[in-house]
N, C-alpha and C. Protein backbone atom coordinates (compact mmCIF):
# COMPACT_ATOMS: atom_id res chain seq x y z
N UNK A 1 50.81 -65.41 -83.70
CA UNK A 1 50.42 -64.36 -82.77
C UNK A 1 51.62 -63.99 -81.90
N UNK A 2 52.33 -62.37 -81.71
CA UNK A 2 53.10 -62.25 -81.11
C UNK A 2 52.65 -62.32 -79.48
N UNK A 3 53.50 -62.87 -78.63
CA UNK A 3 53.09 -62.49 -77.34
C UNK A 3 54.27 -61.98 -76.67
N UNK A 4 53.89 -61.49 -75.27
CA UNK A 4 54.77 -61.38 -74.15
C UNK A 4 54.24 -61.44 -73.06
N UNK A 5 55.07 -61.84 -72.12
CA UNK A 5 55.00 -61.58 -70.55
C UNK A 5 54.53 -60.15 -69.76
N UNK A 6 53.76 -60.58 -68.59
CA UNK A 6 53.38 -59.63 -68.01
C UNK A 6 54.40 -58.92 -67.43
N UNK A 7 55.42 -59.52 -67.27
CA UNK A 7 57.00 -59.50 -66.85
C UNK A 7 57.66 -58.44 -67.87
N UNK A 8 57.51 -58.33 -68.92
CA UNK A 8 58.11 -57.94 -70.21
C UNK A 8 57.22 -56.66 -70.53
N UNK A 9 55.91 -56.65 -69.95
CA UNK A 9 54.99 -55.49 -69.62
C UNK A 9 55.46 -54.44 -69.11
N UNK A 10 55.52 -54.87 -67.75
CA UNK A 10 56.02 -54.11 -66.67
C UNK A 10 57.48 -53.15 -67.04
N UNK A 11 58.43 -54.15 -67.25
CA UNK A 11 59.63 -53.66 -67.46
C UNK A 11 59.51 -52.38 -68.31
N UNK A 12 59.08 -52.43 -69.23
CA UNK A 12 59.07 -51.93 -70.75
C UNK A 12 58.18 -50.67 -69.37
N UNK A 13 57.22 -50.73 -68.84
CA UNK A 13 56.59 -49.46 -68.39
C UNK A 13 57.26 -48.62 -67.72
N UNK A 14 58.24 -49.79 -66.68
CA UNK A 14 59.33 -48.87 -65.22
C UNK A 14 60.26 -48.13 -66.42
N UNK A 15 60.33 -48.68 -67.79
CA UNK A 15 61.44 -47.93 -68.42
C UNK A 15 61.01 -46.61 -68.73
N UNK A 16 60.09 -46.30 -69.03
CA UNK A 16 59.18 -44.81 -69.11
C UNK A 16 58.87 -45.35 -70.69
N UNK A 17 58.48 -46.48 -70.87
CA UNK A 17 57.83 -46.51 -72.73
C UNK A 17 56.79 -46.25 -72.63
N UNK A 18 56.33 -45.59 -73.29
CA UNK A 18 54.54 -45.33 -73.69
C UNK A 18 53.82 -46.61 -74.48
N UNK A 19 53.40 -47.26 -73.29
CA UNK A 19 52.82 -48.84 -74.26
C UNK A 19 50.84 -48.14 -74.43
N UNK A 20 50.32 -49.00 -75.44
CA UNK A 20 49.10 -48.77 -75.66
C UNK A 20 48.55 -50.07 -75.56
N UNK A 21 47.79 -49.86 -74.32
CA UNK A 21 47.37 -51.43 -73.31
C UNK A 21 45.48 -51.48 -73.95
N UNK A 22 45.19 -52.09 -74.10
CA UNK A 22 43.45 -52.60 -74.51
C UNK A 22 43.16 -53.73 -73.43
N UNK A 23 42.56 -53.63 -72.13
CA UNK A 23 42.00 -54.47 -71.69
C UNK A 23 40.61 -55.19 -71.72
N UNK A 24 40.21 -56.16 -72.49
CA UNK A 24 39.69 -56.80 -72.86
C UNK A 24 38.00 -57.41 -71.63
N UNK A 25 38.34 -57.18 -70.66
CA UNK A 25 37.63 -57.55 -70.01
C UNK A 25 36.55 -57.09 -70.05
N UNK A 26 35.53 -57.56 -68.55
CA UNK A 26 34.28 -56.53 -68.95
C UNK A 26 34.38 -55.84 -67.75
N UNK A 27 33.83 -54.57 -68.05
CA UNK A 27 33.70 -53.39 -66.96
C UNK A 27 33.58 -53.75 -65.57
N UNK A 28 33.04 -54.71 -65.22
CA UNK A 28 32.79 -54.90 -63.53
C UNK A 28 34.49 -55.81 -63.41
N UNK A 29 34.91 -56.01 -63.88
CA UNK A 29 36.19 -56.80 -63.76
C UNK A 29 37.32 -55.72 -63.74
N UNK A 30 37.23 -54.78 -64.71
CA UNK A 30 38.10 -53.88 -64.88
C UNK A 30 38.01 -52.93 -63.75
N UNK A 31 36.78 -52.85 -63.06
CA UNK A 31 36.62 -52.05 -61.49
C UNK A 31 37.73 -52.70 -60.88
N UNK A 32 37.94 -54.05 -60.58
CA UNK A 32 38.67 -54.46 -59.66
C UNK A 32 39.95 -54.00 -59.76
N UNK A 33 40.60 -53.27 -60.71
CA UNK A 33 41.59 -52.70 -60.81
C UNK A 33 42.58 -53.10 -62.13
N UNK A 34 43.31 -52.14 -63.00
CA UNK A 34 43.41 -52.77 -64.27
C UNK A 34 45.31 -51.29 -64.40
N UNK A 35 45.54 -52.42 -65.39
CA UNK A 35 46.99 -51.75 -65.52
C UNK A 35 46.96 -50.12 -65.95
N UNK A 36 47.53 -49.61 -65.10
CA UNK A 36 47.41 -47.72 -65.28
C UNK A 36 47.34 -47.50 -66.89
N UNK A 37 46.75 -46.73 -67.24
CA UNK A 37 46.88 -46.38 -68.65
C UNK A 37 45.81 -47.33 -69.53
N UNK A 38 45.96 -48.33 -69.15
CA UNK A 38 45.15 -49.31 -70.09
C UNK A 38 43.64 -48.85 -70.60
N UNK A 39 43.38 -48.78 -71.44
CA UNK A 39 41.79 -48.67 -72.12
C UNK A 39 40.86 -49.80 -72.20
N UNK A 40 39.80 -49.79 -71.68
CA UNK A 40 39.00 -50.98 -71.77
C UNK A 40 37.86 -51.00 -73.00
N UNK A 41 38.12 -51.68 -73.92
CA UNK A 41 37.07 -52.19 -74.67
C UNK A 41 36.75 -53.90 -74.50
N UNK A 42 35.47 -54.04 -73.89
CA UNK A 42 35.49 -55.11 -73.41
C UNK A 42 35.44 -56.03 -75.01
N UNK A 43 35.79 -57.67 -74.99
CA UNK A 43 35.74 -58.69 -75.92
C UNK A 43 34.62 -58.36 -77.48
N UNK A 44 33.69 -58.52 -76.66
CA UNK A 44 32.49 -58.22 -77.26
C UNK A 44 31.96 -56.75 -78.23
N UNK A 45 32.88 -56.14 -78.02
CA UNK A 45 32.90 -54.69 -78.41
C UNK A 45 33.84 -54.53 -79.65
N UNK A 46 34.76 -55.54 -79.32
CA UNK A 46 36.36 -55.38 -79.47
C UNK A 46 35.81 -54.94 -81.45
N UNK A 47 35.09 -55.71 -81.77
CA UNK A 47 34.74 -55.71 -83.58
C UNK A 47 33.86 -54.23 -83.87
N UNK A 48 33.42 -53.84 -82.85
CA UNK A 48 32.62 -52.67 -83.39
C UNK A 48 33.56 -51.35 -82.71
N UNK A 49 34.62 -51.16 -81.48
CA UNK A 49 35.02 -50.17 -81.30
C UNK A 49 36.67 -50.25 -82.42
N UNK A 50 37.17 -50.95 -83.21
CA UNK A 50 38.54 -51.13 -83.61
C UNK A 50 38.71 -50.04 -84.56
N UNK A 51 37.61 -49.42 -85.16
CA UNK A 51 37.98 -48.02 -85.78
C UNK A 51 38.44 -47.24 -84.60
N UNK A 52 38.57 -47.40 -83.54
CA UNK A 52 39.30 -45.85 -82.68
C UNK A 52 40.48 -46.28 -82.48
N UNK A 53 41.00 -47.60 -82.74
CA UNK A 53 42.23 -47.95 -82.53
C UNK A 53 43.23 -47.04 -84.25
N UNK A 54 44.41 -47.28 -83.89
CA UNK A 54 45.76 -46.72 -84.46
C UNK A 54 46.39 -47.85 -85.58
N UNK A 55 46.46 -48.24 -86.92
CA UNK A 55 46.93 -49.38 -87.58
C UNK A 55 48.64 -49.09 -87.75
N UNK A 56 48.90 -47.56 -87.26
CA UNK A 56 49.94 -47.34 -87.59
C UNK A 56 50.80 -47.86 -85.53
N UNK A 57 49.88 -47.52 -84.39
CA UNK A 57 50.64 -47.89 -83.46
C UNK A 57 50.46 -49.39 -83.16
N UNK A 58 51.24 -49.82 -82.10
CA UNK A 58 51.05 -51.21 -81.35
C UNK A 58 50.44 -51.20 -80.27
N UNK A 59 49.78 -52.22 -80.05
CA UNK A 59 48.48 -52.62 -78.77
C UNK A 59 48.89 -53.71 -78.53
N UNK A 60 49.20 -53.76 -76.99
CA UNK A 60 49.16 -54.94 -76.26
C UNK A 60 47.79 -55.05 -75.51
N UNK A 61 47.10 -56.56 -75.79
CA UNK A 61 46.18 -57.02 -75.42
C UNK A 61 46.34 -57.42 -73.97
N UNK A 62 45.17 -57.21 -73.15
CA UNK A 62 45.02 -57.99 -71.81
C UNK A 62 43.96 -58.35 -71.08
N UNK A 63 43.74 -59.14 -70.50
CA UNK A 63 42.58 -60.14 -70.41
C UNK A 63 42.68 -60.38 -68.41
N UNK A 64 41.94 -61.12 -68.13
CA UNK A 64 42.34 -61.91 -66.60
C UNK A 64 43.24 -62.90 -66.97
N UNK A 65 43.02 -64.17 -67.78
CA UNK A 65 44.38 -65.00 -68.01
C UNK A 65 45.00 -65.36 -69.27
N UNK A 66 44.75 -64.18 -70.28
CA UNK A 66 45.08 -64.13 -71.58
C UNK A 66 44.48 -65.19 -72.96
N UNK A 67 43.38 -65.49 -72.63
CA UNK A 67 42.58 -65.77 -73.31
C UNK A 67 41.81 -65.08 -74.11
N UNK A 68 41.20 -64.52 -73.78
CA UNK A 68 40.28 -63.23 -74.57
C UNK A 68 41.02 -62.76 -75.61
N UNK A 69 41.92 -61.98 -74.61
CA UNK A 69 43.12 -60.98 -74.82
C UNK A 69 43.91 -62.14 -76.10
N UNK A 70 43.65 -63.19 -76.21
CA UNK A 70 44.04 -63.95 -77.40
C UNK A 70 43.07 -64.08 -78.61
N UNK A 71 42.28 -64.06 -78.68
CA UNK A 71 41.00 -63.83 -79.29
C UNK A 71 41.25 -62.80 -79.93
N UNK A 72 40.69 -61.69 -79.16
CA UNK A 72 41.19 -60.42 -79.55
C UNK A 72 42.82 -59.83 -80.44
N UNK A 73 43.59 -60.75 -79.94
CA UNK A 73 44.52 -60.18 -80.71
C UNK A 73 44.58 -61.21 -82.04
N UNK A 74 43.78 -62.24 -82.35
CA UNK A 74 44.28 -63.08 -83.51
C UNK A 74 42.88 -62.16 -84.46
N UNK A 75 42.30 -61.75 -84.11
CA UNK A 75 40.91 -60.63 -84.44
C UNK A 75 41.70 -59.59 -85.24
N UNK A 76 42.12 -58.90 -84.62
CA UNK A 76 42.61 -57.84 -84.53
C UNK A 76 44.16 -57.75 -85.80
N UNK A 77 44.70 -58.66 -85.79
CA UNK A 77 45.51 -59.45 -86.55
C UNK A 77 45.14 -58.97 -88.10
N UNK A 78 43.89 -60.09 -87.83
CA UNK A 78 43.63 -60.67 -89.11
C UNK A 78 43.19 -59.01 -89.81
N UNK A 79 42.74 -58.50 -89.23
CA UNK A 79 42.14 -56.95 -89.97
C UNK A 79 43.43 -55.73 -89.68
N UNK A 80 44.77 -56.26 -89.42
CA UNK A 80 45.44 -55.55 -90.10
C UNK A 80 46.13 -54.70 -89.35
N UNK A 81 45.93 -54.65 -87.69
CA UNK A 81 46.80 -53.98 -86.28
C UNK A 81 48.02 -54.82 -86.40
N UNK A 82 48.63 -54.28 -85.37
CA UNK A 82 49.97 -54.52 -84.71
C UNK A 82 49.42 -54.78 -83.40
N UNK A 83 49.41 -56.29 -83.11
CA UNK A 83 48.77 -56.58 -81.68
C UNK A 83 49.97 -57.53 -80.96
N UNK A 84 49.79 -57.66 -79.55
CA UNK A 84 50.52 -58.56 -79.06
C UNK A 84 49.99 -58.88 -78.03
N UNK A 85 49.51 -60.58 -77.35
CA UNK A 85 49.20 -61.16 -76.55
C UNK A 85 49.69 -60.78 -74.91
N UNK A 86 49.64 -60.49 -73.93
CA UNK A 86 49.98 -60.17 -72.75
C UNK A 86 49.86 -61.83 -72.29
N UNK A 87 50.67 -62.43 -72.28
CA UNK A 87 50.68 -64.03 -71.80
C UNK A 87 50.24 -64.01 -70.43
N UNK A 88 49.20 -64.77 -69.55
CA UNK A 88 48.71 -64.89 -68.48
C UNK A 88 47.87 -63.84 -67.82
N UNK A 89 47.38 -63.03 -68.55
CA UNK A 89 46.71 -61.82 -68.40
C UNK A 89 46.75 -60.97 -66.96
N UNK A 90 46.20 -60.57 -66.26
CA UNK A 90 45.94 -60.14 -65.03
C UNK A 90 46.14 -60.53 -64.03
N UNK A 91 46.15 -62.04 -64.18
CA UNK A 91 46.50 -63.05 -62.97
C UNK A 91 48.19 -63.10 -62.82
N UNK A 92 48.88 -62.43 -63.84
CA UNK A 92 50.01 -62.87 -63.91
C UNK A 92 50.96 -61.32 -63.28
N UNK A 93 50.12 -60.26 -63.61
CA UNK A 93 50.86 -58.64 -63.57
C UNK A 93 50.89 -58.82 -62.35
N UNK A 94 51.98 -57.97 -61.72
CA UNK A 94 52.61 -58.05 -60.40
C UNK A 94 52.83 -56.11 -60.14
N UNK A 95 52.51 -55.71 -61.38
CA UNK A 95 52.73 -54.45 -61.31
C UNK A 95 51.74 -53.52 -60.86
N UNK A 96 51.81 -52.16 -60.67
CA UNK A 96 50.99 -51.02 -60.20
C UNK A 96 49.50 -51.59 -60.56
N UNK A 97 48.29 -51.02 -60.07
CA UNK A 97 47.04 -51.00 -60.63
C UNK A 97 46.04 -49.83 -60.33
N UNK A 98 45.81 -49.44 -61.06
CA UNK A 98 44.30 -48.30 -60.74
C UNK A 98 43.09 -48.35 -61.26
């Protein structure tokens, strides 16, 4: 499973990259505020919404402490995305939130 840092997140965003973020959580969590841009399909969903996802782009996974968001990306994997783990999920981003 590829991963990275929330650290390695960020950067890659202040650089102006267009990342494609999936936050994993569930909706009352994602109220509390979730990385700009990010799309929420919560865990539980993750197997029935993955037709709207892209096999040709990359998705970084994210979670509260990258668990899920691990789940999800060894899921996601196995059926054939380009995924990558966000190591320490939410607890770890230091960056913007909306």
């Amino acid at each position: 499973m590829k991963e990275m840092t929330a650290k390695e997140v960020e950067t890659l965003m202040n650089e102006g990259k267009l990342l494609n973020i999936i936050d994993v959580r569930e909706v009352d969590e994602v109220a509390d505020g979730k990385i700009p841009g990010a799309i929420n399909i919560p865990l539980g969903l993750v197997e029935f919404r993955m037709h709207e996802l892209d096999k040709s782009k990359e998705y970084i996974m994210v979670c509260r402490s990258g668990g899920r968001s691990g789940r999800a990306t060894e899921f996601l994997e196995d059926q054939g995305y380009n995924v990558i783990n966000m190591q320490g999920g939410m607890l770890s981003w230091e960056g913007k939130e909306e």
